[in-house]
PDB file of N, CA and C in Angstrom:
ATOM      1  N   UNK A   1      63.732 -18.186 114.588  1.00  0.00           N
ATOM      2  CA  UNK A   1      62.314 -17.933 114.542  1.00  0.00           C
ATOM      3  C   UNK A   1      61.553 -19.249 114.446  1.00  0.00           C
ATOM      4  N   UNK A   2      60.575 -18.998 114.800  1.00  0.00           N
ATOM      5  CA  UNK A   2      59.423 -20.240 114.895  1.00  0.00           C
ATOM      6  C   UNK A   2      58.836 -20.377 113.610  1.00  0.00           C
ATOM      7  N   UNK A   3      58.488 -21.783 113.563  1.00  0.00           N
ATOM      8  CA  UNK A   3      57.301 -21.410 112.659  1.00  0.00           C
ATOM      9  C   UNK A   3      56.101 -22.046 113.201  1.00  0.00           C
ATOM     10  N   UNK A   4      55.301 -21.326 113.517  1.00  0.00           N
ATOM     11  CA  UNK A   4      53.795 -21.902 113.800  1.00  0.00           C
ATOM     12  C   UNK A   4      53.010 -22.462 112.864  1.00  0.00           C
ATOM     13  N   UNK A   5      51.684 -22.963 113.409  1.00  0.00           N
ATOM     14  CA  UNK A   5      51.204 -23.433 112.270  1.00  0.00           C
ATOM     15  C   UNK A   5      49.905 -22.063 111.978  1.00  0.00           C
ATOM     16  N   UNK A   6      49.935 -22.377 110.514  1.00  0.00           N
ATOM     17  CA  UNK A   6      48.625 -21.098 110.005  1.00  0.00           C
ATOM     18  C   UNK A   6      47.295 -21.798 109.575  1.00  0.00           C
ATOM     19  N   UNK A   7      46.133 -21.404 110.072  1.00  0.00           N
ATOM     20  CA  UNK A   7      45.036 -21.461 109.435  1.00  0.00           C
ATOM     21  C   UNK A   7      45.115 -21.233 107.832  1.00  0.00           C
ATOM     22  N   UNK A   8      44.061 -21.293 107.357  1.00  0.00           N
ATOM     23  CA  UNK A   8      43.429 -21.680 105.642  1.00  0.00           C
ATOM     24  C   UNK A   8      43.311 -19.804 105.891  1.00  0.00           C
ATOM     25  N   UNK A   9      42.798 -19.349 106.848  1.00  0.00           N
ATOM     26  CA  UNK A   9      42.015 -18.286 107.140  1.00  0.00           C
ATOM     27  C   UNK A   9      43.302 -17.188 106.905  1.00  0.00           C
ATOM     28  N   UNK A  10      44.106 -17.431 107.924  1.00  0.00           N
ATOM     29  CA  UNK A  10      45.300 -16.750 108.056  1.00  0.00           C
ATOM     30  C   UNK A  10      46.062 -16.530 106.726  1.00  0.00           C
ATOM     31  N   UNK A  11      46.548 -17.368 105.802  1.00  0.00           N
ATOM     32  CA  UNK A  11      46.795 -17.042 104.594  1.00  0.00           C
ATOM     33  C   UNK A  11      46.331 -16.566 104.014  1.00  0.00           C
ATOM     34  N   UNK A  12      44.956 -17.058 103.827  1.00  0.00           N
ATOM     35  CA  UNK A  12      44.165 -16.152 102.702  1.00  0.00           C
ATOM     36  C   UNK A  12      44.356 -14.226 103.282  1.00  0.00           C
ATOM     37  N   UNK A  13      43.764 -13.753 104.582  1.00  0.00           N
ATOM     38  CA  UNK A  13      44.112 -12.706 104.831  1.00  0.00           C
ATOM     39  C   UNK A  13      45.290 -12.257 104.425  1.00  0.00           C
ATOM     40  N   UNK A  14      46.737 -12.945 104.662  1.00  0.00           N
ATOM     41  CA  UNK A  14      48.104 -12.912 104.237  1.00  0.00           C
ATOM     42  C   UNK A  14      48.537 -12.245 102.824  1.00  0.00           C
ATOM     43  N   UNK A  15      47.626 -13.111 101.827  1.00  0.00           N
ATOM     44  CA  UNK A  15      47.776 -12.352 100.625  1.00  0.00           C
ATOM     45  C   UNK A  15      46.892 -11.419 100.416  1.00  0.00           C
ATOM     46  N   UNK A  16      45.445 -11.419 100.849  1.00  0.00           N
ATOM     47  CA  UNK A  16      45.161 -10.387 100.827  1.00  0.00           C
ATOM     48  C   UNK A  16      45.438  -9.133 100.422  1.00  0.00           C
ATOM     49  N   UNK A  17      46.006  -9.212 101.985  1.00  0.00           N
ATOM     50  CA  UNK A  17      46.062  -8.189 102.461  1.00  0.00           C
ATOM     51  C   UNK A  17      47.454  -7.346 102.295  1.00  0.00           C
ATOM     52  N   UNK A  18      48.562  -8.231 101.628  1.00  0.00           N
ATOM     53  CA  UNK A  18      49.743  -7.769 101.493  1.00  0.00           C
ATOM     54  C   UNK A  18      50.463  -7.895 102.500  1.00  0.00           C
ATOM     55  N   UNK A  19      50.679  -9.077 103.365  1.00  0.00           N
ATOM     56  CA  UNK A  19      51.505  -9.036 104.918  1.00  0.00           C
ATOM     57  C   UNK A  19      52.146  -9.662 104.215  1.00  0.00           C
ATOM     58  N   UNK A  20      53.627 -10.016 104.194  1.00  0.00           N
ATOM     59  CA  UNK A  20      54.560 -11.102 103.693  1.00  0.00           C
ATOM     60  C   UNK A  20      54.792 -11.614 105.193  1.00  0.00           C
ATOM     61  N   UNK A  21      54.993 -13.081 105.414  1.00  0.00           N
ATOM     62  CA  UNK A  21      55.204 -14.002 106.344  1.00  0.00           C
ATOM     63  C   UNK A  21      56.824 -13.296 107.339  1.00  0.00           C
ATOM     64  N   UNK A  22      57.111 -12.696 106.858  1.00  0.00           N
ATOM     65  CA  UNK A  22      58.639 -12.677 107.456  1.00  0.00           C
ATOM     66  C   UNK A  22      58.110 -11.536 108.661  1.00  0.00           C
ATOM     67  N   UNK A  23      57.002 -10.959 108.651  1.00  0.00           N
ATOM     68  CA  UNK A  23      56.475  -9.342 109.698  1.00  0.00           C
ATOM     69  C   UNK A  23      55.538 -10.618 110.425  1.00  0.00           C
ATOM     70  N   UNK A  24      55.380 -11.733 110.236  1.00  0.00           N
ATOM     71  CA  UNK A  24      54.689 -12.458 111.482  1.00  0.00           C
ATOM     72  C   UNK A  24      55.575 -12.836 112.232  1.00  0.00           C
ATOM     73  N   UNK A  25      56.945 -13.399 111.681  1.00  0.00           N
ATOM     74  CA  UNK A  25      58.235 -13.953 112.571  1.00  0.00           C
ATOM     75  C   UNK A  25      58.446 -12.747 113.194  1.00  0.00           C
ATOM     76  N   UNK A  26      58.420 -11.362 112.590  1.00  0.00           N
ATOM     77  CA  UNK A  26      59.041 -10.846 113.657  1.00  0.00           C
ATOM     78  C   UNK A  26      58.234  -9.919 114.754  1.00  0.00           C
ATOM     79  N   UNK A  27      56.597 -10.318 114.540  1.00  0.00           N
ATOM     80  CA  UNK A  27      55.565 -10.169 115.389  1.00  0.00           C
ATOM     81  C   UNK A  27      56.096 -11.045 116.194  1.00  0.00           C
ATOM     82  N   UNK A  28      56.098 -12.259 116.107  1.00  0.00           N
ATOM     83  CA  UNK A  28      56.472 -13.312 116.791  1.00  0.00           C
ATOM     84  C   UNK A  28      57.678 -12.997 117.861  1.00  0.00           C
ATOM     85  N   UNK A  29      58.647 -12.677 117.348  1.00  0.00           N
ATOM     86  CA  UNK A  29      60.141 -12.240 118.227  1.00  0.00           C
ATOM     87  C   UNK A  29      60.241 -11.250 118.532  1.00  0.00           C
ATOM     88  N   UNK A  30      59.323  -9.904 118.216  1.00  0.00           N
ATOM     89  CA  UNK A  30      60.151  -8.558 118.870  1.00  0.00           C
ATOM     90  C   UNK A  30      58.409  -8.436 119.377  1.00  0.00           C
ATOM     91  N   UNK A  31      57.079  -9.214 119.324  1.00  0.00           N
ATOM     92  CA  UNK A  31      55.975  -7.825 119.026  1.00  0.00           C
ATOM     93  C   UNK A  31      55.568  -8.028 120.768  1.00  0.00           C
ATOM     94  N   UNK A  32      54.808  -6.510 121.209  1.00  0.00           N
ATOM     95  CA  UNK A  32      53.905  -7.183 122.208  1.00  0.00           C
ATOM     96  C   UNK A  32      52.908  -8.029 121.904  1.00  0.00           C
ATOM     97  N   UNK A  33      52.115  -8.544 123.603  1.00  0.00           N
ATOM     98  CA  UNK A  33      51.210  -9.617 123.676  1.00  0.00           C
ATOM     99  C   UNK A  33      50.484  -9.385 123.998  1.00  0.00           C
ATOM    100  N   UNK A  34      49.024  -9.679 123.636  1.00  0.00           N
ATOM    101  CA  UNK A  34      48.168  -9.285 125.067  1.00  0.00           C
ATOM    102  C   UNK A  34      47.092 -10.135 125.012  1.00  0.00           C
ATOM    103  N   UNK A  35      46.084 -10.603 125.779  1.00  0.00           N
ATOM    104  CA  UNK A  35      45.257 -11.551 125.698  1.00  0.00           C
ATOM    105  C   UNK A  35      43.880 -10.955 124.818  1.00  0.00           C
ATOM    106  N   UNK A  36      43.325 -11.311 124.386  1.00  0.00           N
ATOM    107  CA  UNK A  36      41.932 -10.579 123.649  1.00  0.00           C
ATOM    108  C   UNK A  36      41.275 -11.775 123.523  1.00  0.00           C
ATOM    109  N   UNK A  37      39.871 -12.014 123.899  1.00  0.00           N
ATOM    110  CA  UNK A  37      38.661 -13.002 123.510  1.00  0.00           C
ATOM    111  C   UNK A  37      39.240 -14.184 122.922  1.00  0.00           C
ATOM    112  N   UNK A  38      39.833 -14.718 124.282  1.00  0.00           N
ATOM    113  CA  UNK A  38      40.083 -16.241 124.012  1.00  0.00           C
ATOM    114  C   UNK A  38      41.448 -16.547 123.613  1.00  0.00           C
ATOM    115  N   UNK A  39      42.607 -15.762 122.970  1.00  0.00           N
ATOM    116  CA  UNK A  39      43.796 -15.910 121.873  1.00  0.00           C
ATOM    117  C   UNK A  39      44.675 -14.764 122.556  1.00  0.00           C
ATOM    118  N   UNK A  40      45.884 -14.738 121.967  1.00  0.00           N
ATOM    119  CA  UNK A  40      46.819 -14.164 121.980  1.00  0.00           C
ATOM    120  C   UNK A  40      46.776 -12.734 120.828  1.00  0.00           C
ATOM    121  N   UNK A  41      47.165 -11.307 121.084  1.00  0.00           N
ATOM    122  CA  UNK A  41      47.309 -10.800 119.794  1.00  0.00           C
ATOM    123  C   UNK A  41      48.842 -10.277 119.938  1.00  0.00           C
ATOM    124  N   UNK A  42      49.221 -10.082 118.953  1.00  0.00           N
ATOM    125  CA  UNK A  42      50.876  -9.675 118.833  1.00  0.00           C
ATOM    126  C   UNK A  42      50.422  -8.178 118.005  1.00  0.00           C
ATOM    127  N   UNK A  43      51.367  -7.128 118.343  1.00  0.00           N
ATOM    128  CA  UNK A  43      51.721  -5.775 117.762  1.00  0.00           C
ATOM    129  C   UNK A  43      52.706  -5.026 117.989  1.00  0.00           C
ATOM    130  N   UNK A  44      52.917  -4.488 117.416  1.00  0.00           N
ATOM    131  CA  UNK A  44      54.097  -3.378 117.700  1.00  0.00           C
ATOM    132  C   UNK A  44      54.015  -2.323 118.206  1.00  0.00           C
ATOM    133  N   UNK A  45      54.493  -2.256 119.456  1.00  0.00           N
ATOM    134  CA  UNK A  45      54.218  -1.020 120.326  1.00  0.00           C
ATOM    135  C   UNK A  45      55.600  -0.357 120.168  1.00  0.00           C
ATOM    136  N   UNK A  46      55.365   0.699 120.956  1.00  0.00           N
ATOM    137  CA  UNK A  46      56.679   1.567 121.232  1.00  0.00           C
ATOM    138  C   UNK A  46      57.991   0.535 121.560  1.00  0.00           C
ATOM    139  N   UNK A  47      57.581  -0.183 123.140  1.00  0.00           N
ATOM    140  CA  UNK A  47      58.828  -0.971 123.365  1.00  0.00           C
ATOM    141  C   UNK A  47      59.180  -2.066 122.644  1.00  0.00           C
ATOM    142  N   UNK A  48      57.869  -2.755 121.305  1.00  0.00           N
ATOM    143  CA  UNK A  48      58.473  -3.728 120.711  1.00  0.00           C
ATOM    144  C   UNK A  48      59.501  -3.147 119.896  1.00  0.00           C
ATOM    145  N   UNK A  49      59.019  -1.894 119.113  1.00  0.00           N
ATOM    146  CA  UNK A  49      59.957  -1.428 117.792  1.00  0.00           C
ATOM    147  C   UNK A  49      61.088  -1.277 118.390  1.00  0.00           C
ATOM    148  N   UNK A  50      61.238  -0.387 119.712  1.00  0.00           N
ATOM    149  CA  UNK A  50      62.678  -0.321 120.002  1.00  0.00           C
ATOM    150  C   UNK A  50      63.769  -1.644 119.843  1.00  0.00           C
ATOM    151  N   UNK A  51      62.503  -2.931 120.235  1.00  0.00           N
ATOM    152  CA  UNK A  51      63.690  -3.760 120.394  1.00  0.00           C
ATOM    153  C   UNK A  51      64.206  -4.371 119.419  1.00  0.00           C
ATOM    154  N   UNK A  52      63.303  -4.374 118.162  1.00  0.00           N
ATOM    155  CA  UNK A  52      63.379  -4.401 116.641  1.00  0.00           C
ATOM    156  C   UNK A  52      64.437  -3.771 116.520  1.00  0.00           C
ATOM    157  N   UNK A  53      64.553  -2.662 116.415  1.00  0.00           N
ATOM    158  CA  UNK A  53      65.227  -1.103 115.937  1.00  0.00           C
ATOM    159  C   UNK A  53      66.886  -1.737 116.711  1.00  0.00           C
ATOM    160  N   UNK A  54      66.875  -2.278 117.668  1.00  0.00           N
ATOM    161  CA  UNK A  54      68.091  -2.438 118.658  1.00  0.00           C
ATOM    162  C   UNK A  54      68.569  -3.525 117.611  1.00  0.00           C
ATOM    163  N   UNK A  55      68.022  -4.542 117.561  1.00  0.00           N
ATOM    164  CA  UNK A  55      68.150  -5.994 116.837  1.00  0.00           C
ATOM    165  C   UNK A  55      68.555  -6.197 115.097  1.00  0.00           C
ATOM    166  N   UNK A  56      67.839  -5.120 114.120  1.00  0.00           N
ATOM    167  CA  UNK A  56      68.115  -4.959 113.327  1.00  0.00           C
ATOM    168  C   UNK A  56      69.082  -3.928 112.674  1.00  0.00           C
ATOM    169  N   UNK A  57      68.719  -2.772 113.444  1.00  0.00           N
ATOM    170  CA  UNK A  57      69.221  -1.502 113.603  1.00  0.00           C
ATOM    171  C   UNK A  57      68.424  -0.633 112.789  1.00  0.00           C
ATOM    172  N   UNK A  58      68.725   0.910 112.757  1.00  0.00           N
ATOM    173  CA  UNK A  58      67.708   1.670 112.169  1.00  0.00           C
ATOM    174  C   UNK A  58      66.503   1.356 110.657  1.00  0.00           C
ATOM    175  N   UNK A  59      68.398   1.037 109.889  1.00  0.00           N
ATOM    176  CA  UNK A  59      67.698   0.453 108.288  1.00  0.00           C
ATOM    177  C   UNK A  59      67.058  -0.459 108.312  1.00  0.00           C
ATOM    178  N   UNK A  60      66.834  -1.306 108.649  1.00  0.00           N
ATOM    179  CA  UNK A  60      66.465  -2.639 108.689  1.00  0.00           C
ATOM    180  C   UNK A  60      64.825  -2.445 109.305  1.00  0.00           C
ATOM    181  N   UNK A  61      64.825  -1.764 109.990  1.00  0.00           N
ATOM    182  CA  UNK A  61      62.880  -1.306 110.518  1.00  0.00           C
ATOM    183  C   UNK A  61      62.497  -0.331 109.500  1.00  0.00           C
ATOM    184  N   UNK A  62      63.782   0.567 108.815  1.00  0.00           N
ATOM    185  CA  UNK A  62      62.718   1.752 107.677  1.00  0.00           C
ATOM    186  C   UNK A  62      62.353   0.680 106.837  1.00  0.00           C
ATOM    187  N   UNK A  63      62.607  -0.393 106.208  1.00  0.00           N
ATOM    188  CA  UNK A  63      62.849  -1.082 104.928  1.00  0.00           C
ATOM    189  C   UNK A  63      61.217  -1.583 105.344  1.00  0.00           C
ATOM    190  N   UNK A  64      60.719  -2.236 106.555  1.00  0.00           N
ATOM    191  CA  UNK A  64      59.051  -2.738 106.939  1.00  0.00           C
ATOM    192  C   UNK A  64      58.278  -1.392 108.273  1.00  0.00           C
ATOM    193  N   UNK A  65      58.995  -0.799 107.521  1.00  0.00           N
ATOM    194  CA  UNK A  65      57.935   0.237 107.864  1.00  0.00           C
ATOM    195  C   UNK A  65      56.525   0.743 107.742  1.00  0.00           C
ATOM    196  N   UNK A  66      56.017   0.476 106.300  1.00  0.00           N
ATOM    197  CA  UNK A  66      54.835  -0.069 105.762  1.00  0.00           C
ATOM    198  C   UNK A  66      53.801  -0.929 106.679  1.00  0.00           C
ATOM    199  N   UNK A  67      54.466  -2.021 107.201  1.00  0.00           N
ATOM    200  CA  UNK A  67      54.007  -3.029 108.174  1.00  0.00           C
ATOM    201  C   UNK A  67      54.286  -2.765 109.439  1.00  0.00           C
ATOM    202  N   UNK A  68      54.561  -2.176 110.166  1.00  0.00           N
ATOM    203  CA  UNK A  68      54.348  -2.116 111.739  1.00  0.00           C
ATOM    204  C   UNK A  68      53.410  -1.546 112.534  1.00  0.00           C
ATOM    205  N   UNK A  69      52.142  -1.440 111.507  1.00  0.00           N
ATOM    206  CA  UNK A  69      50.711  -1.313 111.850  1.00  0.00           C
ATOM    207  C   UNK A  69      50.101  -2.828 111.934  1.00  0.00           C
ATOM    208  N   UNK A  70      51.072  -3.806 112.005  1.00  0.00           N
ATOM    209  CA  UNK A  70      50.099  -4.955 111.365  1.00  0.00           C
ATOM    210  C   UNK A  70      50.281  -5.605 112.832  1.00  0.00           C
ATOM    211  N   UNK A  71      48.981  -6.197 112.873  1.00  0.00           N
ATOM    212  CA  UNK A  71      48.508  -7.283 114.116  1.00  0.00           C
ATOM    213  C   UNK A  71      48.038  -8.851 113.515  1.00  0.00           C
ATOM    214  N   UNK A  72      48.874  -9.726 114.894  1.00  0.00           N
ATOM    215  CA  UNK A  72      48.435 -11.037 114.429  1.00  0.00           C
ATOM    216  C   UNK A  72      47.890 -11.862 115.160  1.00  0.00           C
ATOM    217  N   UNK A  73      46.668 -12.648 115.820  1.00  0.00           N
ATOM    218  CA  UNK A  73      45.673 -13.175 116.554  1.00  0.00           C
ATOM    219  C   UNK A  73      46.403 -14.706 116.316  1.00  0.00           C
ATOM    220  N   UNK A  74      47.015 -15.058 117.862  1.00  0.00           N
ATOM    221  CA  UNK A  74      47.255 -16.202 117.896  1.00  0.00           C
ATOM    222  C   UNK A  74      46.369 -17.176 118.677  1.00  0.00           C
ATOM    223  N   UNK A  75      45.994 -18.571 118.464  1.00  0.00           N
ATOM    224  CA  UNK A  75      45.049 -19.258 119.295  1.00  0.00           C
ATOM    225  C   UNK A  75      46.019 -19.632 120.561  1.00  0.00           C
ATOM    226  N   UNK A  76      45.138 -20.093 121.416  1.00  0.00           N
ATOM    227  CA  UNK A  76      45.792 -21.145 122.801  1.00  0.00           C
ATOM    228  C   UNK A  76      46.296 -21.960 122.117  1.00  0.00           C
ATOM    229  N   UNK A  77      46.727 -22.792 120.619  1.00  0.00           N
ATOM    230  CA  UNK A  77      47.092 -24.089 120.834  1.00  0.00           C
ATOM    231  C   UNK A  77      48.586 -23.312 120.004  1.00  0.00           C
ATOM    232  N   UNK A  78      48.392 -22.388 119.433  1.00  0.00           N
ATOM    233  CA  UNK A  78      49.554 -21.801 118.761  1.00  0.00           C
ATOM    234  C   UNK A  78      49.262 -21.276 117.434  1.00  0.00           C
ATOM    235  N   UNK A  79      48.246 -21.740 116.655  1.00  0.00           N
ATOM    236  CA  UNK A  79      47.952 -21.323 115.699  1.00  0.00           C
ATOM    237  C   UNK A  79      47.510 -19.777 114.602  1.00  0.00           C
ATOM    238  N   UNK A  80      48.380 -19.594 114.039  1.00  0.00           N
ATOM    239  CA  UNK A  80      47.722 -18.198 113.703  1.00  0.00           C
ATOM    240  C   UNK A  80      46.853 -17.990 112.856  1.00  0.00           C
ATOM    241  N   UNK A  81      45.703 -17.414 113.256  1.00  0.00           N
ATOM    242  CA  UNK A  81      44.240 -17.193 113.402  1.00  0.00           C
ATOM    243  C   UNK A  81      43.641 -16.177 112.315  1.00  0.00           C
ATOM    244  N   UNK A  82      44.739 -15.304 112.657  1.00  0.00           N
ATOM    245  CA  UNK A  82      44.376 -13.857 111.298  1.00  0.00           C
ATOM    246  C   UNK A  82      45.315 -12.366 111.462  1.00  0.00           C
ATOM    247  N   UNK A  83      45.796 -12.110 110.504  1.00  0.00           N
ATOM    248  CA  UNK A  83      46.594 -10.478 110.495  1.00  0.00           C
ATOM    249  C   UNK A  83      45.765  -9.793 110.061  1.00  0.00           C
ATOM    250  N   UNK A  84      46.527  -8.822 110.635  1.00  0.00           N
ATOM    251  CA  UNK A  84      45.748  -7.274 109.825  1.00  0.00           C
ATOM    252  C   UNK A  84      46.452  -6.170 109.980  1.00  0.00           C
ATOM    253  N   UNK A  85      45.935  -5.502 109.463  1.00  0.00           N
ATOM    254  CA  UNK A  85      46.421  -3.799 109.166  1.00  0.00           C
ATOM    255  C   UNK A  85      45.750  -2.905 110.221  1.00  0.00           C
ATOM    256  N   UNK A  86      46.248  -2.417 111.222  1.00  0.00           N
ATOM    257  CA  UNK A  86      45.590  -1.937 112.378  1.00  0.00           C
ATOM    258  C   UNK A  86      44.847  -0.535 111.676  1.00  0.00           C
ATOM    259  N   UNK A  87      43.482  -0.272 111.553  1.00  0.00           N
ATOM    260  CA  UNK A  87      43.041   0.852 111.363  1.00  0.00           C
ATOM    261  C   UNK A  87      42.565   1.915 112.531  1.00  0.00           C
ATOM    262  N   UNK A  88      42.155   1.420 113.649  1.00  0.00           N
ATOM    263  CA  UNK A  88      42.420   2.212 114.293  1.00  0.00           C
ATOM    264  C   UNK A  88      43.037   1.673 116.074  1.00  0.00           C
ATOM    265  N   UNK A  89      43.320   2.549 117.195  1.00  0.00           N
ATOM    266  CA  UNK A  89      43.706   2.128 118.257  1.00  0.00           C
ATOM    267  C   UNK A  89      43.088   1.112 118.830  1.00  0.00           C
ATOM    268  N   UNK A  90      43.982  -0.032 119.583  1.00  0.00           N
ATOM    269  CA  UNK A  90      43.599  -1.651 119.965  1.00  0.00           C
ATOM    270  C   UNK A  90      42.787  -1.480 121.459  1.00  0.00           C
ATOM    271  N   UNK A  91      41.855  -1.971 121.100  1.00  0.00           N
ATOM    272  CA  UNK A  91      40.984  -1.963 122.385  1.00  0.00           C
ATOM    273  C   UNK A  91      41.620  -3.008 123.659  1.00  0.00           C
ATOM    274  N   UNK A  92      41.709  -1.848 124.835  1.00  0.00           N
ATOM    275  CA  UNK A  92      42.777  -2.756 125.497  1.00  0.00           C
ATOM    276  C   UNK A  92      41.699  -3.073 127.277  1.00  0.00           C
ATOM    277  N   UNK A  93      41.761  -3.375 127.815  1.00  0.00           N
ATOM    278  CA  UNK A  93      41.096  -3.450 128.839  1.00  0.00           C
ATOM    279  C   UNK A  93      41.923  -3.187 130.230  1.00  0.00           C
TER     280      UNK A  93
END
């Protein structure tokens, strides 16, 4: 796994909000992508979890189950920007 670099912004949301850093690595390695206003966003769709679910195996996705509502806004230079807790469906174009 990578580690990118995080905004001041991005952490603070982090604790917040209750994301532990290890559901951004694996935003990072299993999540979809898609472009949104300027940045990158990462989430977990159907085909990311599967590949989670393949990679870890069943237990290992019930255990962050809690978190696979969570989205993470990456910049063009790599930086992560801000998570969250998806409340409702991602506006897609």
């Amino acid at each position: 796994m990578m580690q990118m670099a995080m905004t001041l912004h991005a952490q603070r949301r982090m604790q917040q909000r209750g994301i532990p850093p290890l559901i951004v690595d694996l935003l990072d390695e299993f999540g979809a992508s898609e472009r949104c206003v300027g940045a990158e966003r990462l989430y977990f769709n159907k085909a990311a979890r599967s590949r989670l679910s393949r990679a870890h195996g069943a237990g290992g996705t019930a255990v962050i189950d809690k978190w696979l509502g969570v989205y993470a806004v990456i910049s063009d230079t790599g930086a992560l920007i801000t998570v969250a807790h998806r409340r409702r469906r991602l506006k897609r174009k």
